[in-house]
C-alpha atoms as a PDB file:
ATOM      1  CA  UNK A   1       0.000   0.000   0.000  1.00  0.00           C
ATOM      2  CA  UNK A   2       2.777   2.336   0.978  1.00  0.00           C
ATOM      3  CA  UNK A   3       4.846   1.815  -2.354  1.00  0.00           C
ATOM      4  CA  UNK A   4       0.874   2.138  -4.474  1.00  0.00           C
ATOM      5  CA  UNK A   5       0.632   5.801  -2.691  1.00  0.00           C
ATOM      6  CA  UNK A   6       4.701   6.454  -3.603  1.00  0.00           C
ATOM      7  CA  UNK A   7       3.960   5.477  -7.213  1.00  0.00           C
ATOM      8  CA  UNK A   8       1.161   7.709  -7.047  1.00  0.00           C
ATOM      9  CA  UNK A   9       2.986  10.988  -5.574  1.00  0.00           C
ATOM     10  CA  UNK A  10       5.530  10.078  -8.039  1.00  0.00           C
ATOM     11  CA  UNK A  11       2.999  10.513 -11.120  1.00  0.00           C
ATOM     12  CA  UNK A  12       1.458  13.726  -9.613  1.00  0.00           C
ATOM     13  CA  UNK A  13       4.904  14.981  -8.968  1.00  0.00           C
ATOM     14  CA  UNK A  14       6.038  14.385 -13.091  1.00  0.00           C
ATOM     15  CA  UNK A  15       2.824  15.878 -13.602  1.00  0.00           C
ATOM     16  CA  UNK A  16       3.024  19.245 -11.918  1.00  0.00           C
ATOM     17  CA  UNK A  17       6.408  19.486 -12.524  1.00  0.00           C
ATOM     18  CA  UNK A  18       5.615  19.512 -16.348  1.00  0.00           C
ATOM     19  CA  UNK A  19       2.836  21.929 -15.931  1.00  0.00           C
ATOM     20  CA  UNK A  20       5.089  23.895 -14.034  1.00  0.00           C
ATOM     21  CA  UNK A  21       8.502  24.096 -16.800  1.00  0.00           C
ATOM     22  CA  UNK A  22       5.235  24.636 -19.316  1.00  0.00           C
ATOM     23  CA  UNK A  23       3.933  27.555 -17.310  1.00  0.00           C
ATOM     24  CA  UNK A  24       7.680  29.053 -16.806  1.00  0.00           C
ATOM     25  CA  UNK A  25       8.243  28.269 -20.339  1.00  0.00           C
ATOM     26  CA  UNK A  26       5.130  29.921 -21.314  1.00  0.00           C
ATOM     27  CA  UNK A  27       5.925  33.333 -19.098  1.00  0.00           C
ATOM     28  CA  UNK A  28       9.674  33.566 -21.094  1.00  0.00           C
ATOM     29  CA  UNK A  29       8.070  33.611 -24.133  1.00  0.00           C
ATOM     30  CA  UNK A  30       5.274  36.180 -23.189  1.00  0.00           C
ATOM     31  CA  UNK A  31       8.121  38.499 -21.487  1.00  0.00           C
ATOM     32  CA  UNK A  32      11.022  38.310 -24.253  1.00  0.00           C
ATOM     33  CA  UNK A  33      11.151  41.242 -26.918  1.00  0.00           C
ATOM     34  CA  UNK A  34      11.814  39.456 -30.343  1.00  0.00           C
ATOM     35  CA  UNK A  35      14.517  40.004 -31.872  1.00  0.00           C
ATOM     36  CA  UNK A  36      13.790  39.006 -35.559  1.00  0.00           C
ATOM     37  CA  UNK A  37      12.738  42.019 -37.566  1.00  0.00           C
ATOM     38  CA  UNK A  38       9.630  43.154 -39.503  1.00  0.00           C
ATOM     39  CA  UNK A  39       9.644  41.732 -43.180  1.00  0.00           C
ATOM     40  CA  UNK A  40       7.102  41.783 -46.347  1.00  0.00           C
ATOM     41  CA  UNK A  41       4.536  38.839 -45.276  1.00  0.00           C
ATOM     42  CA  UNK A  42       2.100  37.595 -47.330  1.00  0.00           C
ATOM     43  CA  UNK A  43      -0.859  37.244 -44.687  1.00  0.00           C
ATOM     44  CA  UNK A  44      -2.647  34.997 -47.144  1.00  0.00           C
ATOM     45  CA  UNK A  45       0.285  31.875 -47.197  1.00  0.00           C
ATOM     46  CA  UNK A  46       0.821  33.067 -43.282  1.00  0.00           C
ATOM     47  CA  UNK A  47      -2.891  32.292 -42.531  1.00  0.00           C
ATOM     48  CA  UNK A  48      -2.894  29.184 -44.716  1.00  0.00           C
ATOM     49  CA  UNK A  49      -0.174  27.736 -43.436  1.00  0.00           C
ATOM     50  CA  UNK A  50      -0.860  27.841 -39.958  1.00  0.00           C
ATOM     51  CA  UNK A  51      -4.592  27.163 -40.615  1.00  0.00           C
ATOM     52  CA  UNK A  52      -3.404  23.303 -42.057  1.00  0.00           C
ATOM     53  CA  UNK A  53      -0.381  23.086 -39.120  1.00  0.00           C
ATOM     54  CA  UNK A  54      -2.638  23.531 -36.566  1.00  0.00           C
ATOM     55  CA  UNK A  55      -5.317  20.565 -38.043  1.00  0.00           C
ATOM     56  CA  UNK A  56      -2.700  17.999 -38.363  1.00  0.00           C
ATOM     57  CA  UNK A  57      -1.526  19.070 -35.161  1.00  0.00           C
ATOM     58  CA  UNK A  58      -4.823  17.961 -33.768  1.00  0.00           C
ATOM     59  CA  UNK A  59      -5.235  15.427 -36.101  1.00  0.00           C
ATOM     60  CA  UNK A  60      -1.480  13.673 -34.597  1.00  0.00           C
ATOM     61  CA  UNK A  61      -2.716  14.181 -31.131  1.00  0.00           C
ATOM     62  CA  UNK A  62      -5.935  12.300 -31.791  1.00  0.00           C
ATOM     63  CA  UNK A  63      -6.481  10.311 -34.678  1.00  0.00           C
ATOM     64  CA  UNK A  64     -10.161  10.312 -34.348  1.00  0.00           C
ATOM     65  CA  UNK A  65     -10.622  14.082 -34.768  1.00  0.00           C
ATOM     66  CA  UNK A  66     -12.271  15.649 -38.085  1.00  0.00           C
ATOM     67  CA  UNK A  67     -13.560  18.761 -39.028  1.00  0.00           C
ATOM     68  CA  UNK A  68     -13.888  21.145 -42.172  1.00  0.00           C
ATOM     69  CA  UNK A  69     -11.628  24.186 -42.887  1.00  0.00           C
ATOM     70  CA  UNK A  70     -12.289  26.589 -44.868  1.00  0.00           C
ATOM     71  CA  UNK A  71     -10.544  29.922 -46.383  1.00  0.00           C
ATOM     72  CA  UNK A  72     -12.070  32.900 -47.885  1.00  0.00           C
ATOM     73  CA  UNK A  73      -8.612  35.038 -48.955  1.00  0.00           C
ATOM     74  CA  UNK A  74      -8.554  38.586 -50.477  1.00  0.00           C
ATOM     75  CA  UNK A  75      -6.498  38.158 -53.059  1.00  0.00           C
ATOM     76  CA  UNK A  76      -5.761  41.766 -53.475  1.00  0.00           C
ATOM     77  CA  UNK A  77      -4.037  41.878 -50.115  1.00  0.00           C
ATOM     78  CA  UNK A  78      -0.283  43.444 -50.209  1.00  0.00           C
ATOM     79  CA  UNK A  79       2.413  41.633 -48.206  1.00  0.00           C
ATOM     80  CA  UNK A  80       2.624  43.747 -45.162  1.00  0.00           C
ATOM     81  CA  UNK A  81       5.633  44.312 -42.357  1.00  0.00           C
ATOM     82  CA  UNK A  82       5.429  42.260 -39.941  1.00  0.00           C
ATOM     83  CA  UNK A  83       7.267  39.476 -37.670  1.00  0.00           C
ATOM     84  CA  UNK A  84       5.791  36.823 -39.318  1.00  0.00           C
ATOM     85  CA  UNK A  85       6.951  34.246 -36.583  1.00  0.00           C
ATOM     86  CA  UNK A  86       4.636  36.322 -34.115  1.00  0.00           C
ATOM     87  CA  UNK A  87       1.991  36.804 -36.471  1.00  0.00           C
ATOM     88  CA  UNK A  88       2.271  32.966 -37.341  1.00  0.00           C
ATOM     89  CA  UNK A  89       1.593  31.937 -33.247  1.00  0.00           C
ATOM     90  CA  UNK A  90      -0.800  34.682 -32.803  1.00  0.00           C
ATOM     91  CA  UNK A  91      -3.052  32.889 -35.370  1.00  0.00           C
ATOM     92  CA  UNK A  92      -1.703  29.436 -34.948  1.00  0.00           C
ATOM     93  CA  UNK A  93      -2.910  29.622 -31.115  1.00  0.00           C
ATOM     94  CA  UNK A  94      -6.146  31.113 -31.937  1.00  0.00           C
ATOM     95  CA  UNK A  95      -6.257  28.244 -35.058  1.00  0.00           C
ATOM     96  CA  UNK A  96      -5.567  25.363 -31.692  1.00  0.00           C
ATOM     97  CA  UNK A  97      -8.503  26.999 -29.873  1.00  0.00           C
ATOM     98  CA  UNK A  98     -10.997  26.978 -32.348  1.00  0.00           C
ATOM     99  CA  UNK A  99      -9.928  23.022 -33.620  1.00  0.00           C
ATOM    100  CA  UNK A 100     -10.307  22.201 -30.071  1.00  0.00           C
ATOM    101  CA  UNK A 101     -14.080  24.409 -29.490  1.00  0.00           C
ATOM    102  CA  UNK A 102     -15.584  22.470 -32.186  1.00  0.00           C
ATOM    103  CA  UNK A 103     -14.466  18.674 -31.280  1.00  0.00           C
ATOM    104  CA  UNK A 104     -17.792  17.681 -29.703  1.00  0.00           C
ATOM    105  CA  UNK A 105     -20.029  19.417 -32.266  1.00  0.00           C
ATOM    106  CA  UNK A 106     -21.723  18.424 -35.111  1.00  0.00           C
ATOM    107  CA  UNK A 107     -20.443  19.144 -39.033  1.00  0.00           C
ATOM    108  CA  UNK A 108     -17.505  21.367 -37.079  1.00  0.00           C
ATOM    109  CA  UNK A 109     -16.006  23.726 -38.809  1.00  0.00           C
ATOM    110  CA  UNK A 110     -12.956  26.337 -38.759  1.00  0.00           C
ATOM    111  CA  UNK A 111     -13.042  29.346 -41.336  1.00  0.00           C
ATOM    112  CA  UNK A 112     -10.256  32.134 -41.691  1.00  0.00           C
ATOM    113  CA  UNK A 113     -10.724  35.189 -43.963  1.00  0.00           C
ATOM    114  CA  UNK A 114      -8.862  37.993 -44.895  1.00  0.00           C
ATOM    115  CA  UNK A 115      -9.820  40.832 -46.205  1.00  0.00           C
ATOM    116  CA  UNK A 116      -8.465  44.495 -46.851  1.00  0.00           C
ATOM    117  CA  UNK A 117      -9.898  47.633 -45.494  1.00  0.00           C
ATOM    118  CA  UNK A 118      -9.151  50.941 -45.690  1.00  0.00           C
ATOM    119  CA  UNK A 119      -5.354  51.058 -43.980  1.00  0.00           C
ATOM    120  CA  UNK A 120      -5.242  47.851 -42.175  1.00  0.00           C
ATOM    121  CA  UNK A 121      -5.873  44.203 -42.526  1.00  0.00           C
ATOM    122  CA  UNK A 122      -8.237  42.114 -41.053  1.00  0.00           C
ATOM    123  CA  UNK A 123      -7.587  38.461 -40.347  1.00  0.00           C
ATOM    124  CA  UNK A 124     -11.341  36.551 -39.242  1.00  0.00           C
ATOM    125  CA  UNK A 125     -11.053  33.262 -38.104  1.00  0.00           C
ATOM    126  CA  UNK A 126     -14.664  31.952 -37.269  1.00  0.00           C
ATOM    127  CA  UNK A 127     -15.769  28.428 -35.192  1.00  0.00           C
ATOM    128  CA  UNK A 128     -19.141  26.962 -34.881  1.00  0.00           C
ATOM    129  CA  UNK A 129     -17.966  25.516 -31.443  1.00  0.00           C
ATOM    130  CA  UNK A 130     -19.487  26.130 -27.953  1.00  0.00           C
ATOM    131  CA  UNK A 131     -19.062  29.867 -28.071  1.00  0.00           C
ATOM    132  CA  UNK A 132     -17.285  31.748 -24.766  1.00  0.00           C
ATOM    133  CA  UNK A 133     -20.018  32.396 -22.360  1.00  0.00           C
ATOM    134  CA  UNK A 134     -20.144  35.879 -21.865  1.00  0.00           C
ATOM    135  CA  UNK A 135     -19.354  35.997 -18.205  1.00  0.00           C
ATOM    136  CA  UNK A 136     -15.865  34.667 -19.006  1.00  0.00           C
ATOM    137  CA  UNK A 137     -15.501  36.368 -22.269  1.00  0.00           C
ATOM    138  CA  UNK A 138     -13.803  39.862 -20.629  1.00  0.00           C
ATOM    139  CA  UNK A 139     -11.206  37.780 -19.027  1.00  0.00           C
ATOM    140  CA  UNK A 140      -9.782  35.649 -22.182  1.00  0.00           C
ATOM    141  CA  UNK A 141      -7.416  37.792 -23.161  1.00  0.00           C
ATOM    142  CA  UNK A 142      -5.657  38.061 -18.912  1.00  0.00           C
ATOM    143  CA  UNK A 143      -2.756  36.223 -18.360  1.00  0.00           C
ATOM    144  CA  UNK A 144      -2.449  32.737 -16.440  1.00  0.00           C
ATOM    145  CA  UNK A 145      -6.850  32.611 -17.716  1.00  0.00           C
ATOM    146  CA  UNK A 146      -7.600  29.641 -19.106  1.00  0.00           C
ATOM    147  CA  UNK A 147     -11.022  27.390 -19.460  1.00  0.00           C
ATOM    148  CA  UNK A 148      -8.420  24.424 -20.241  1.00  0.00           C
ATOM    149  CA  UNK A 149      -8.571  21.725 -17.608  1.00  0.00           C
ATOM    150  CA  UNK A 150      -5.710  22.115 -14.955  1.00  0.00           C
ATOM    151  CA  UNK A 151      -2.470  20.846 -16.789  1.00  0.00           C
ATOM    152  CA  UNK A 152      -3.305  21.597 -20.136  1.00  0.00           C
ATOM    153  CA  UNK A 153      -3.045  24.558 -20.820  1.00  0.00           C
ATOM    154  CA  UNK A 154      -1.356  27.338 -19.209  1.00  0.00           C
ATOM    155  CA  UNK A 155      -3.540  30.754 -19.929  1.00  0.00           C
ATOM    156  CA  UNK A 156      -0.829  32.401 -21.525  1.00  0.00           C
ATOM    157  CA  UNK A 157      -1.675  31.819 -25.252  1.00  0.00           C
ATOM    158  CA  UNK A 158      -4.176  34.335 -25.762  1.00  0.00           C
ATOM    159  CA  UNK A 159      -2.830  37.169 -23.631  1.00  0.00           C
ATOM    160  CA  UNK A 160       0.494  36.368 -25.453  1.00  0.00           C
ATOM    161  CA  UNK A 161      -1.696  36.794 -28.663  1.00  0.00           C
ATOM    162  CA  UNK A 162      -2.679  40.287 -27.269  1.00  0.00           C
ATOM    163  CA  UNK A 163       0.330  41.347 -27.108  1.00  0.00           C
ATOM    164  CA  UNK A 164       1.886  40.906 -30.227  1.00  0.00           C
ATOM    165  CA  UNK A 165      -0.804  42.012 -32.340  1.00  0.00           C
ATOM    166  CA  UNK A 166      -0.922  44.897 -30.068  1.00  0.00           C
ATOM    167  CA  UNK A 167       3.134  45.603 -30.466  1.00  0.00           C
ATOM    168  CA  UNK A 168       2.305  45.676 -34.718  1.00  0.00           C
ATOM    169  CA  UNK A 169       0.061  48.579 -34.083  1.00  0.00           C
ATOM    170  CA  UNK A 170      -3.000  46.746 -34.295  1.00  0.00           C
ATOM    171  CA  UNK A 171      -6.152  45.252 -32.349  1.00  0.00           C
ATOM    172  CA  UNK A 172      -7.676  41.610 -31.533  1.00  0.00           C
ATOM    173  CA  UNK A 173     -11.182  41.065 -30.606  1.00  0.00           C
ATOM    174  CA  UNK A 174     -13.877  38.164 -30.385  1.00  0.00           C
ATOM    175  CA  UNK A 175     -17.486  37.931 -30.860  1.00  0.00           C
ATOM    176  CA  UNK A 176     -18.886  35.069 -29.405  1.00  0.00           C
ATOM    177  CA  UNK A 177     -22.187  33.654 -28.908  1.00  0.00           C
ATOM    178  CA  UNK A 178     -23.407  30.294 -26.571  1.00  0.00           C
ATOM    179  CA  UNK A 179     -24.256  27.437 -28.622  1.00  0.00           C
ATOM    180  CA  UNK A 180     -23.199  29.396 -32.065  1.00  0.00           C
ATOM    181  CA  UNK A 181     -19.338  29.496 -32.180  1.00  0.00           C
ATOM    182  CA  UNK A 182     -17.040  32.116 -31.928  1.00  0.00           C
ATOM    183  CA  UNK A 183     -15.200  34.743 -34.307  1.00  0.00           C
ATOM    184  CA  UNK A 184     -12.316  36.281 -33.944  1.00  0.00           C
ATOM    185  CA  UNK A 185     -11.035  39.216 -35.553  1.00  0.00           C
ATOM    186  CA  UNK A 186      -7.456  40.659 -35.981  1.00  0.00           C
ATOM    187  CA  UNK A 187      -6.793  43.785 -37.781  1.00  0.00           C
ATOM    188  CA  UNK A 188      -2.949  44.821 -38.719  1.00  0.00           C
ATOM    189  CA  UNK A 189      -1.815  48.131 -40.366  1.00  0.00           C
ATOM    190  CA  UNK A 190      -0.441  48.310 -43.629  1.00  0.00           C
ATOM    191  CA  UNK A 191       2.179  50.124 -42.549  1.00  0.00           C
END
């Protein structure tokens, strides 16, 4: 019995330990200043690159998973400045999110658009998950928040999202309603 409840403290040990380096890991990343520099990006390959990474991400974590993805791409856009190894994980963790939303629904579905307005950008990537309930919707954006069971995920992605977009001059939002899915919305300056 005593060796059962060592094995045991063991595993929970490994476990929190993990979540733990993840969490530090996590913090680094949302404190360090790049250092790579702005270059001419092409937001259409960006967004379609990481749109497909991110589903056979999920698809190698769990073989059962399938959904639909779909992309609606101004093809008028000009490349813009940016860091596109930010801009890539911005959308990339917002791609993760939505892929995960919509594993329990029916006919799910991720969607990212692009589309040029006046002097910016705007990157819309739409789910037809759960939706954010809207008395946790204010907070998604915080640091260490997170609606992922403890362990798995560390709260940082979406704040860390914030602030990149943010640091290129531009904005992130979400529109979300219960039982409908979720869009989110990131606009980035043309210059």
């Amino acid at each position: 019995e005593l060796l059962q409840d060592i094995r045991e403290n063991e595993l929970k040990i490994n476990l929190h330990g993990k979540r733990a380096d993840a969490i530090v890991k996590s913090m680094l990343q949302h404190s360090r200043t790049s250092s790579a520099e702005k270059e001419l990006t092409d937001i259409n390959a960006l967004c379609d690159e990481y749109l497909r990474l991110s589903y056979h991400g999920m698809r190698a974590r769990d073989k059962s998973f399938n959904a639909d993805f779909k992309t609606d791409f101004d093809e008028s856009l000009p490349k813009i400045k940016v860091i596109p190894q930010d801009i890539g994980r911005v959308v990339l963790n917002i791609f993760n999110n939505a892929f995960q939303a919509i594993q329990d629904v029916e006919n799910p579905t991720v969607s990212v658009s692009t589309k040029l307005l006046d002097n910016r950008i705007e990157i819309r990537i739409t789910d037809n998950g759960p939706g954010i309930p809207e008395n946790i919707r204010d907070k998604i954006f915080q640091p260490f928040f997170t609606t992922k069971p403890t362990g798995q995920g560390t709260g940082l992605g979406l704040s860390l999202s914030y602030d990149i977009v943010k640091a290129h001059g531009g904005s992130i939002g979400v529109k979300s309603h219960e039982g409908k899915g979720s869009v989110f919305t990131i606009q980035l300056p043309l210059s």
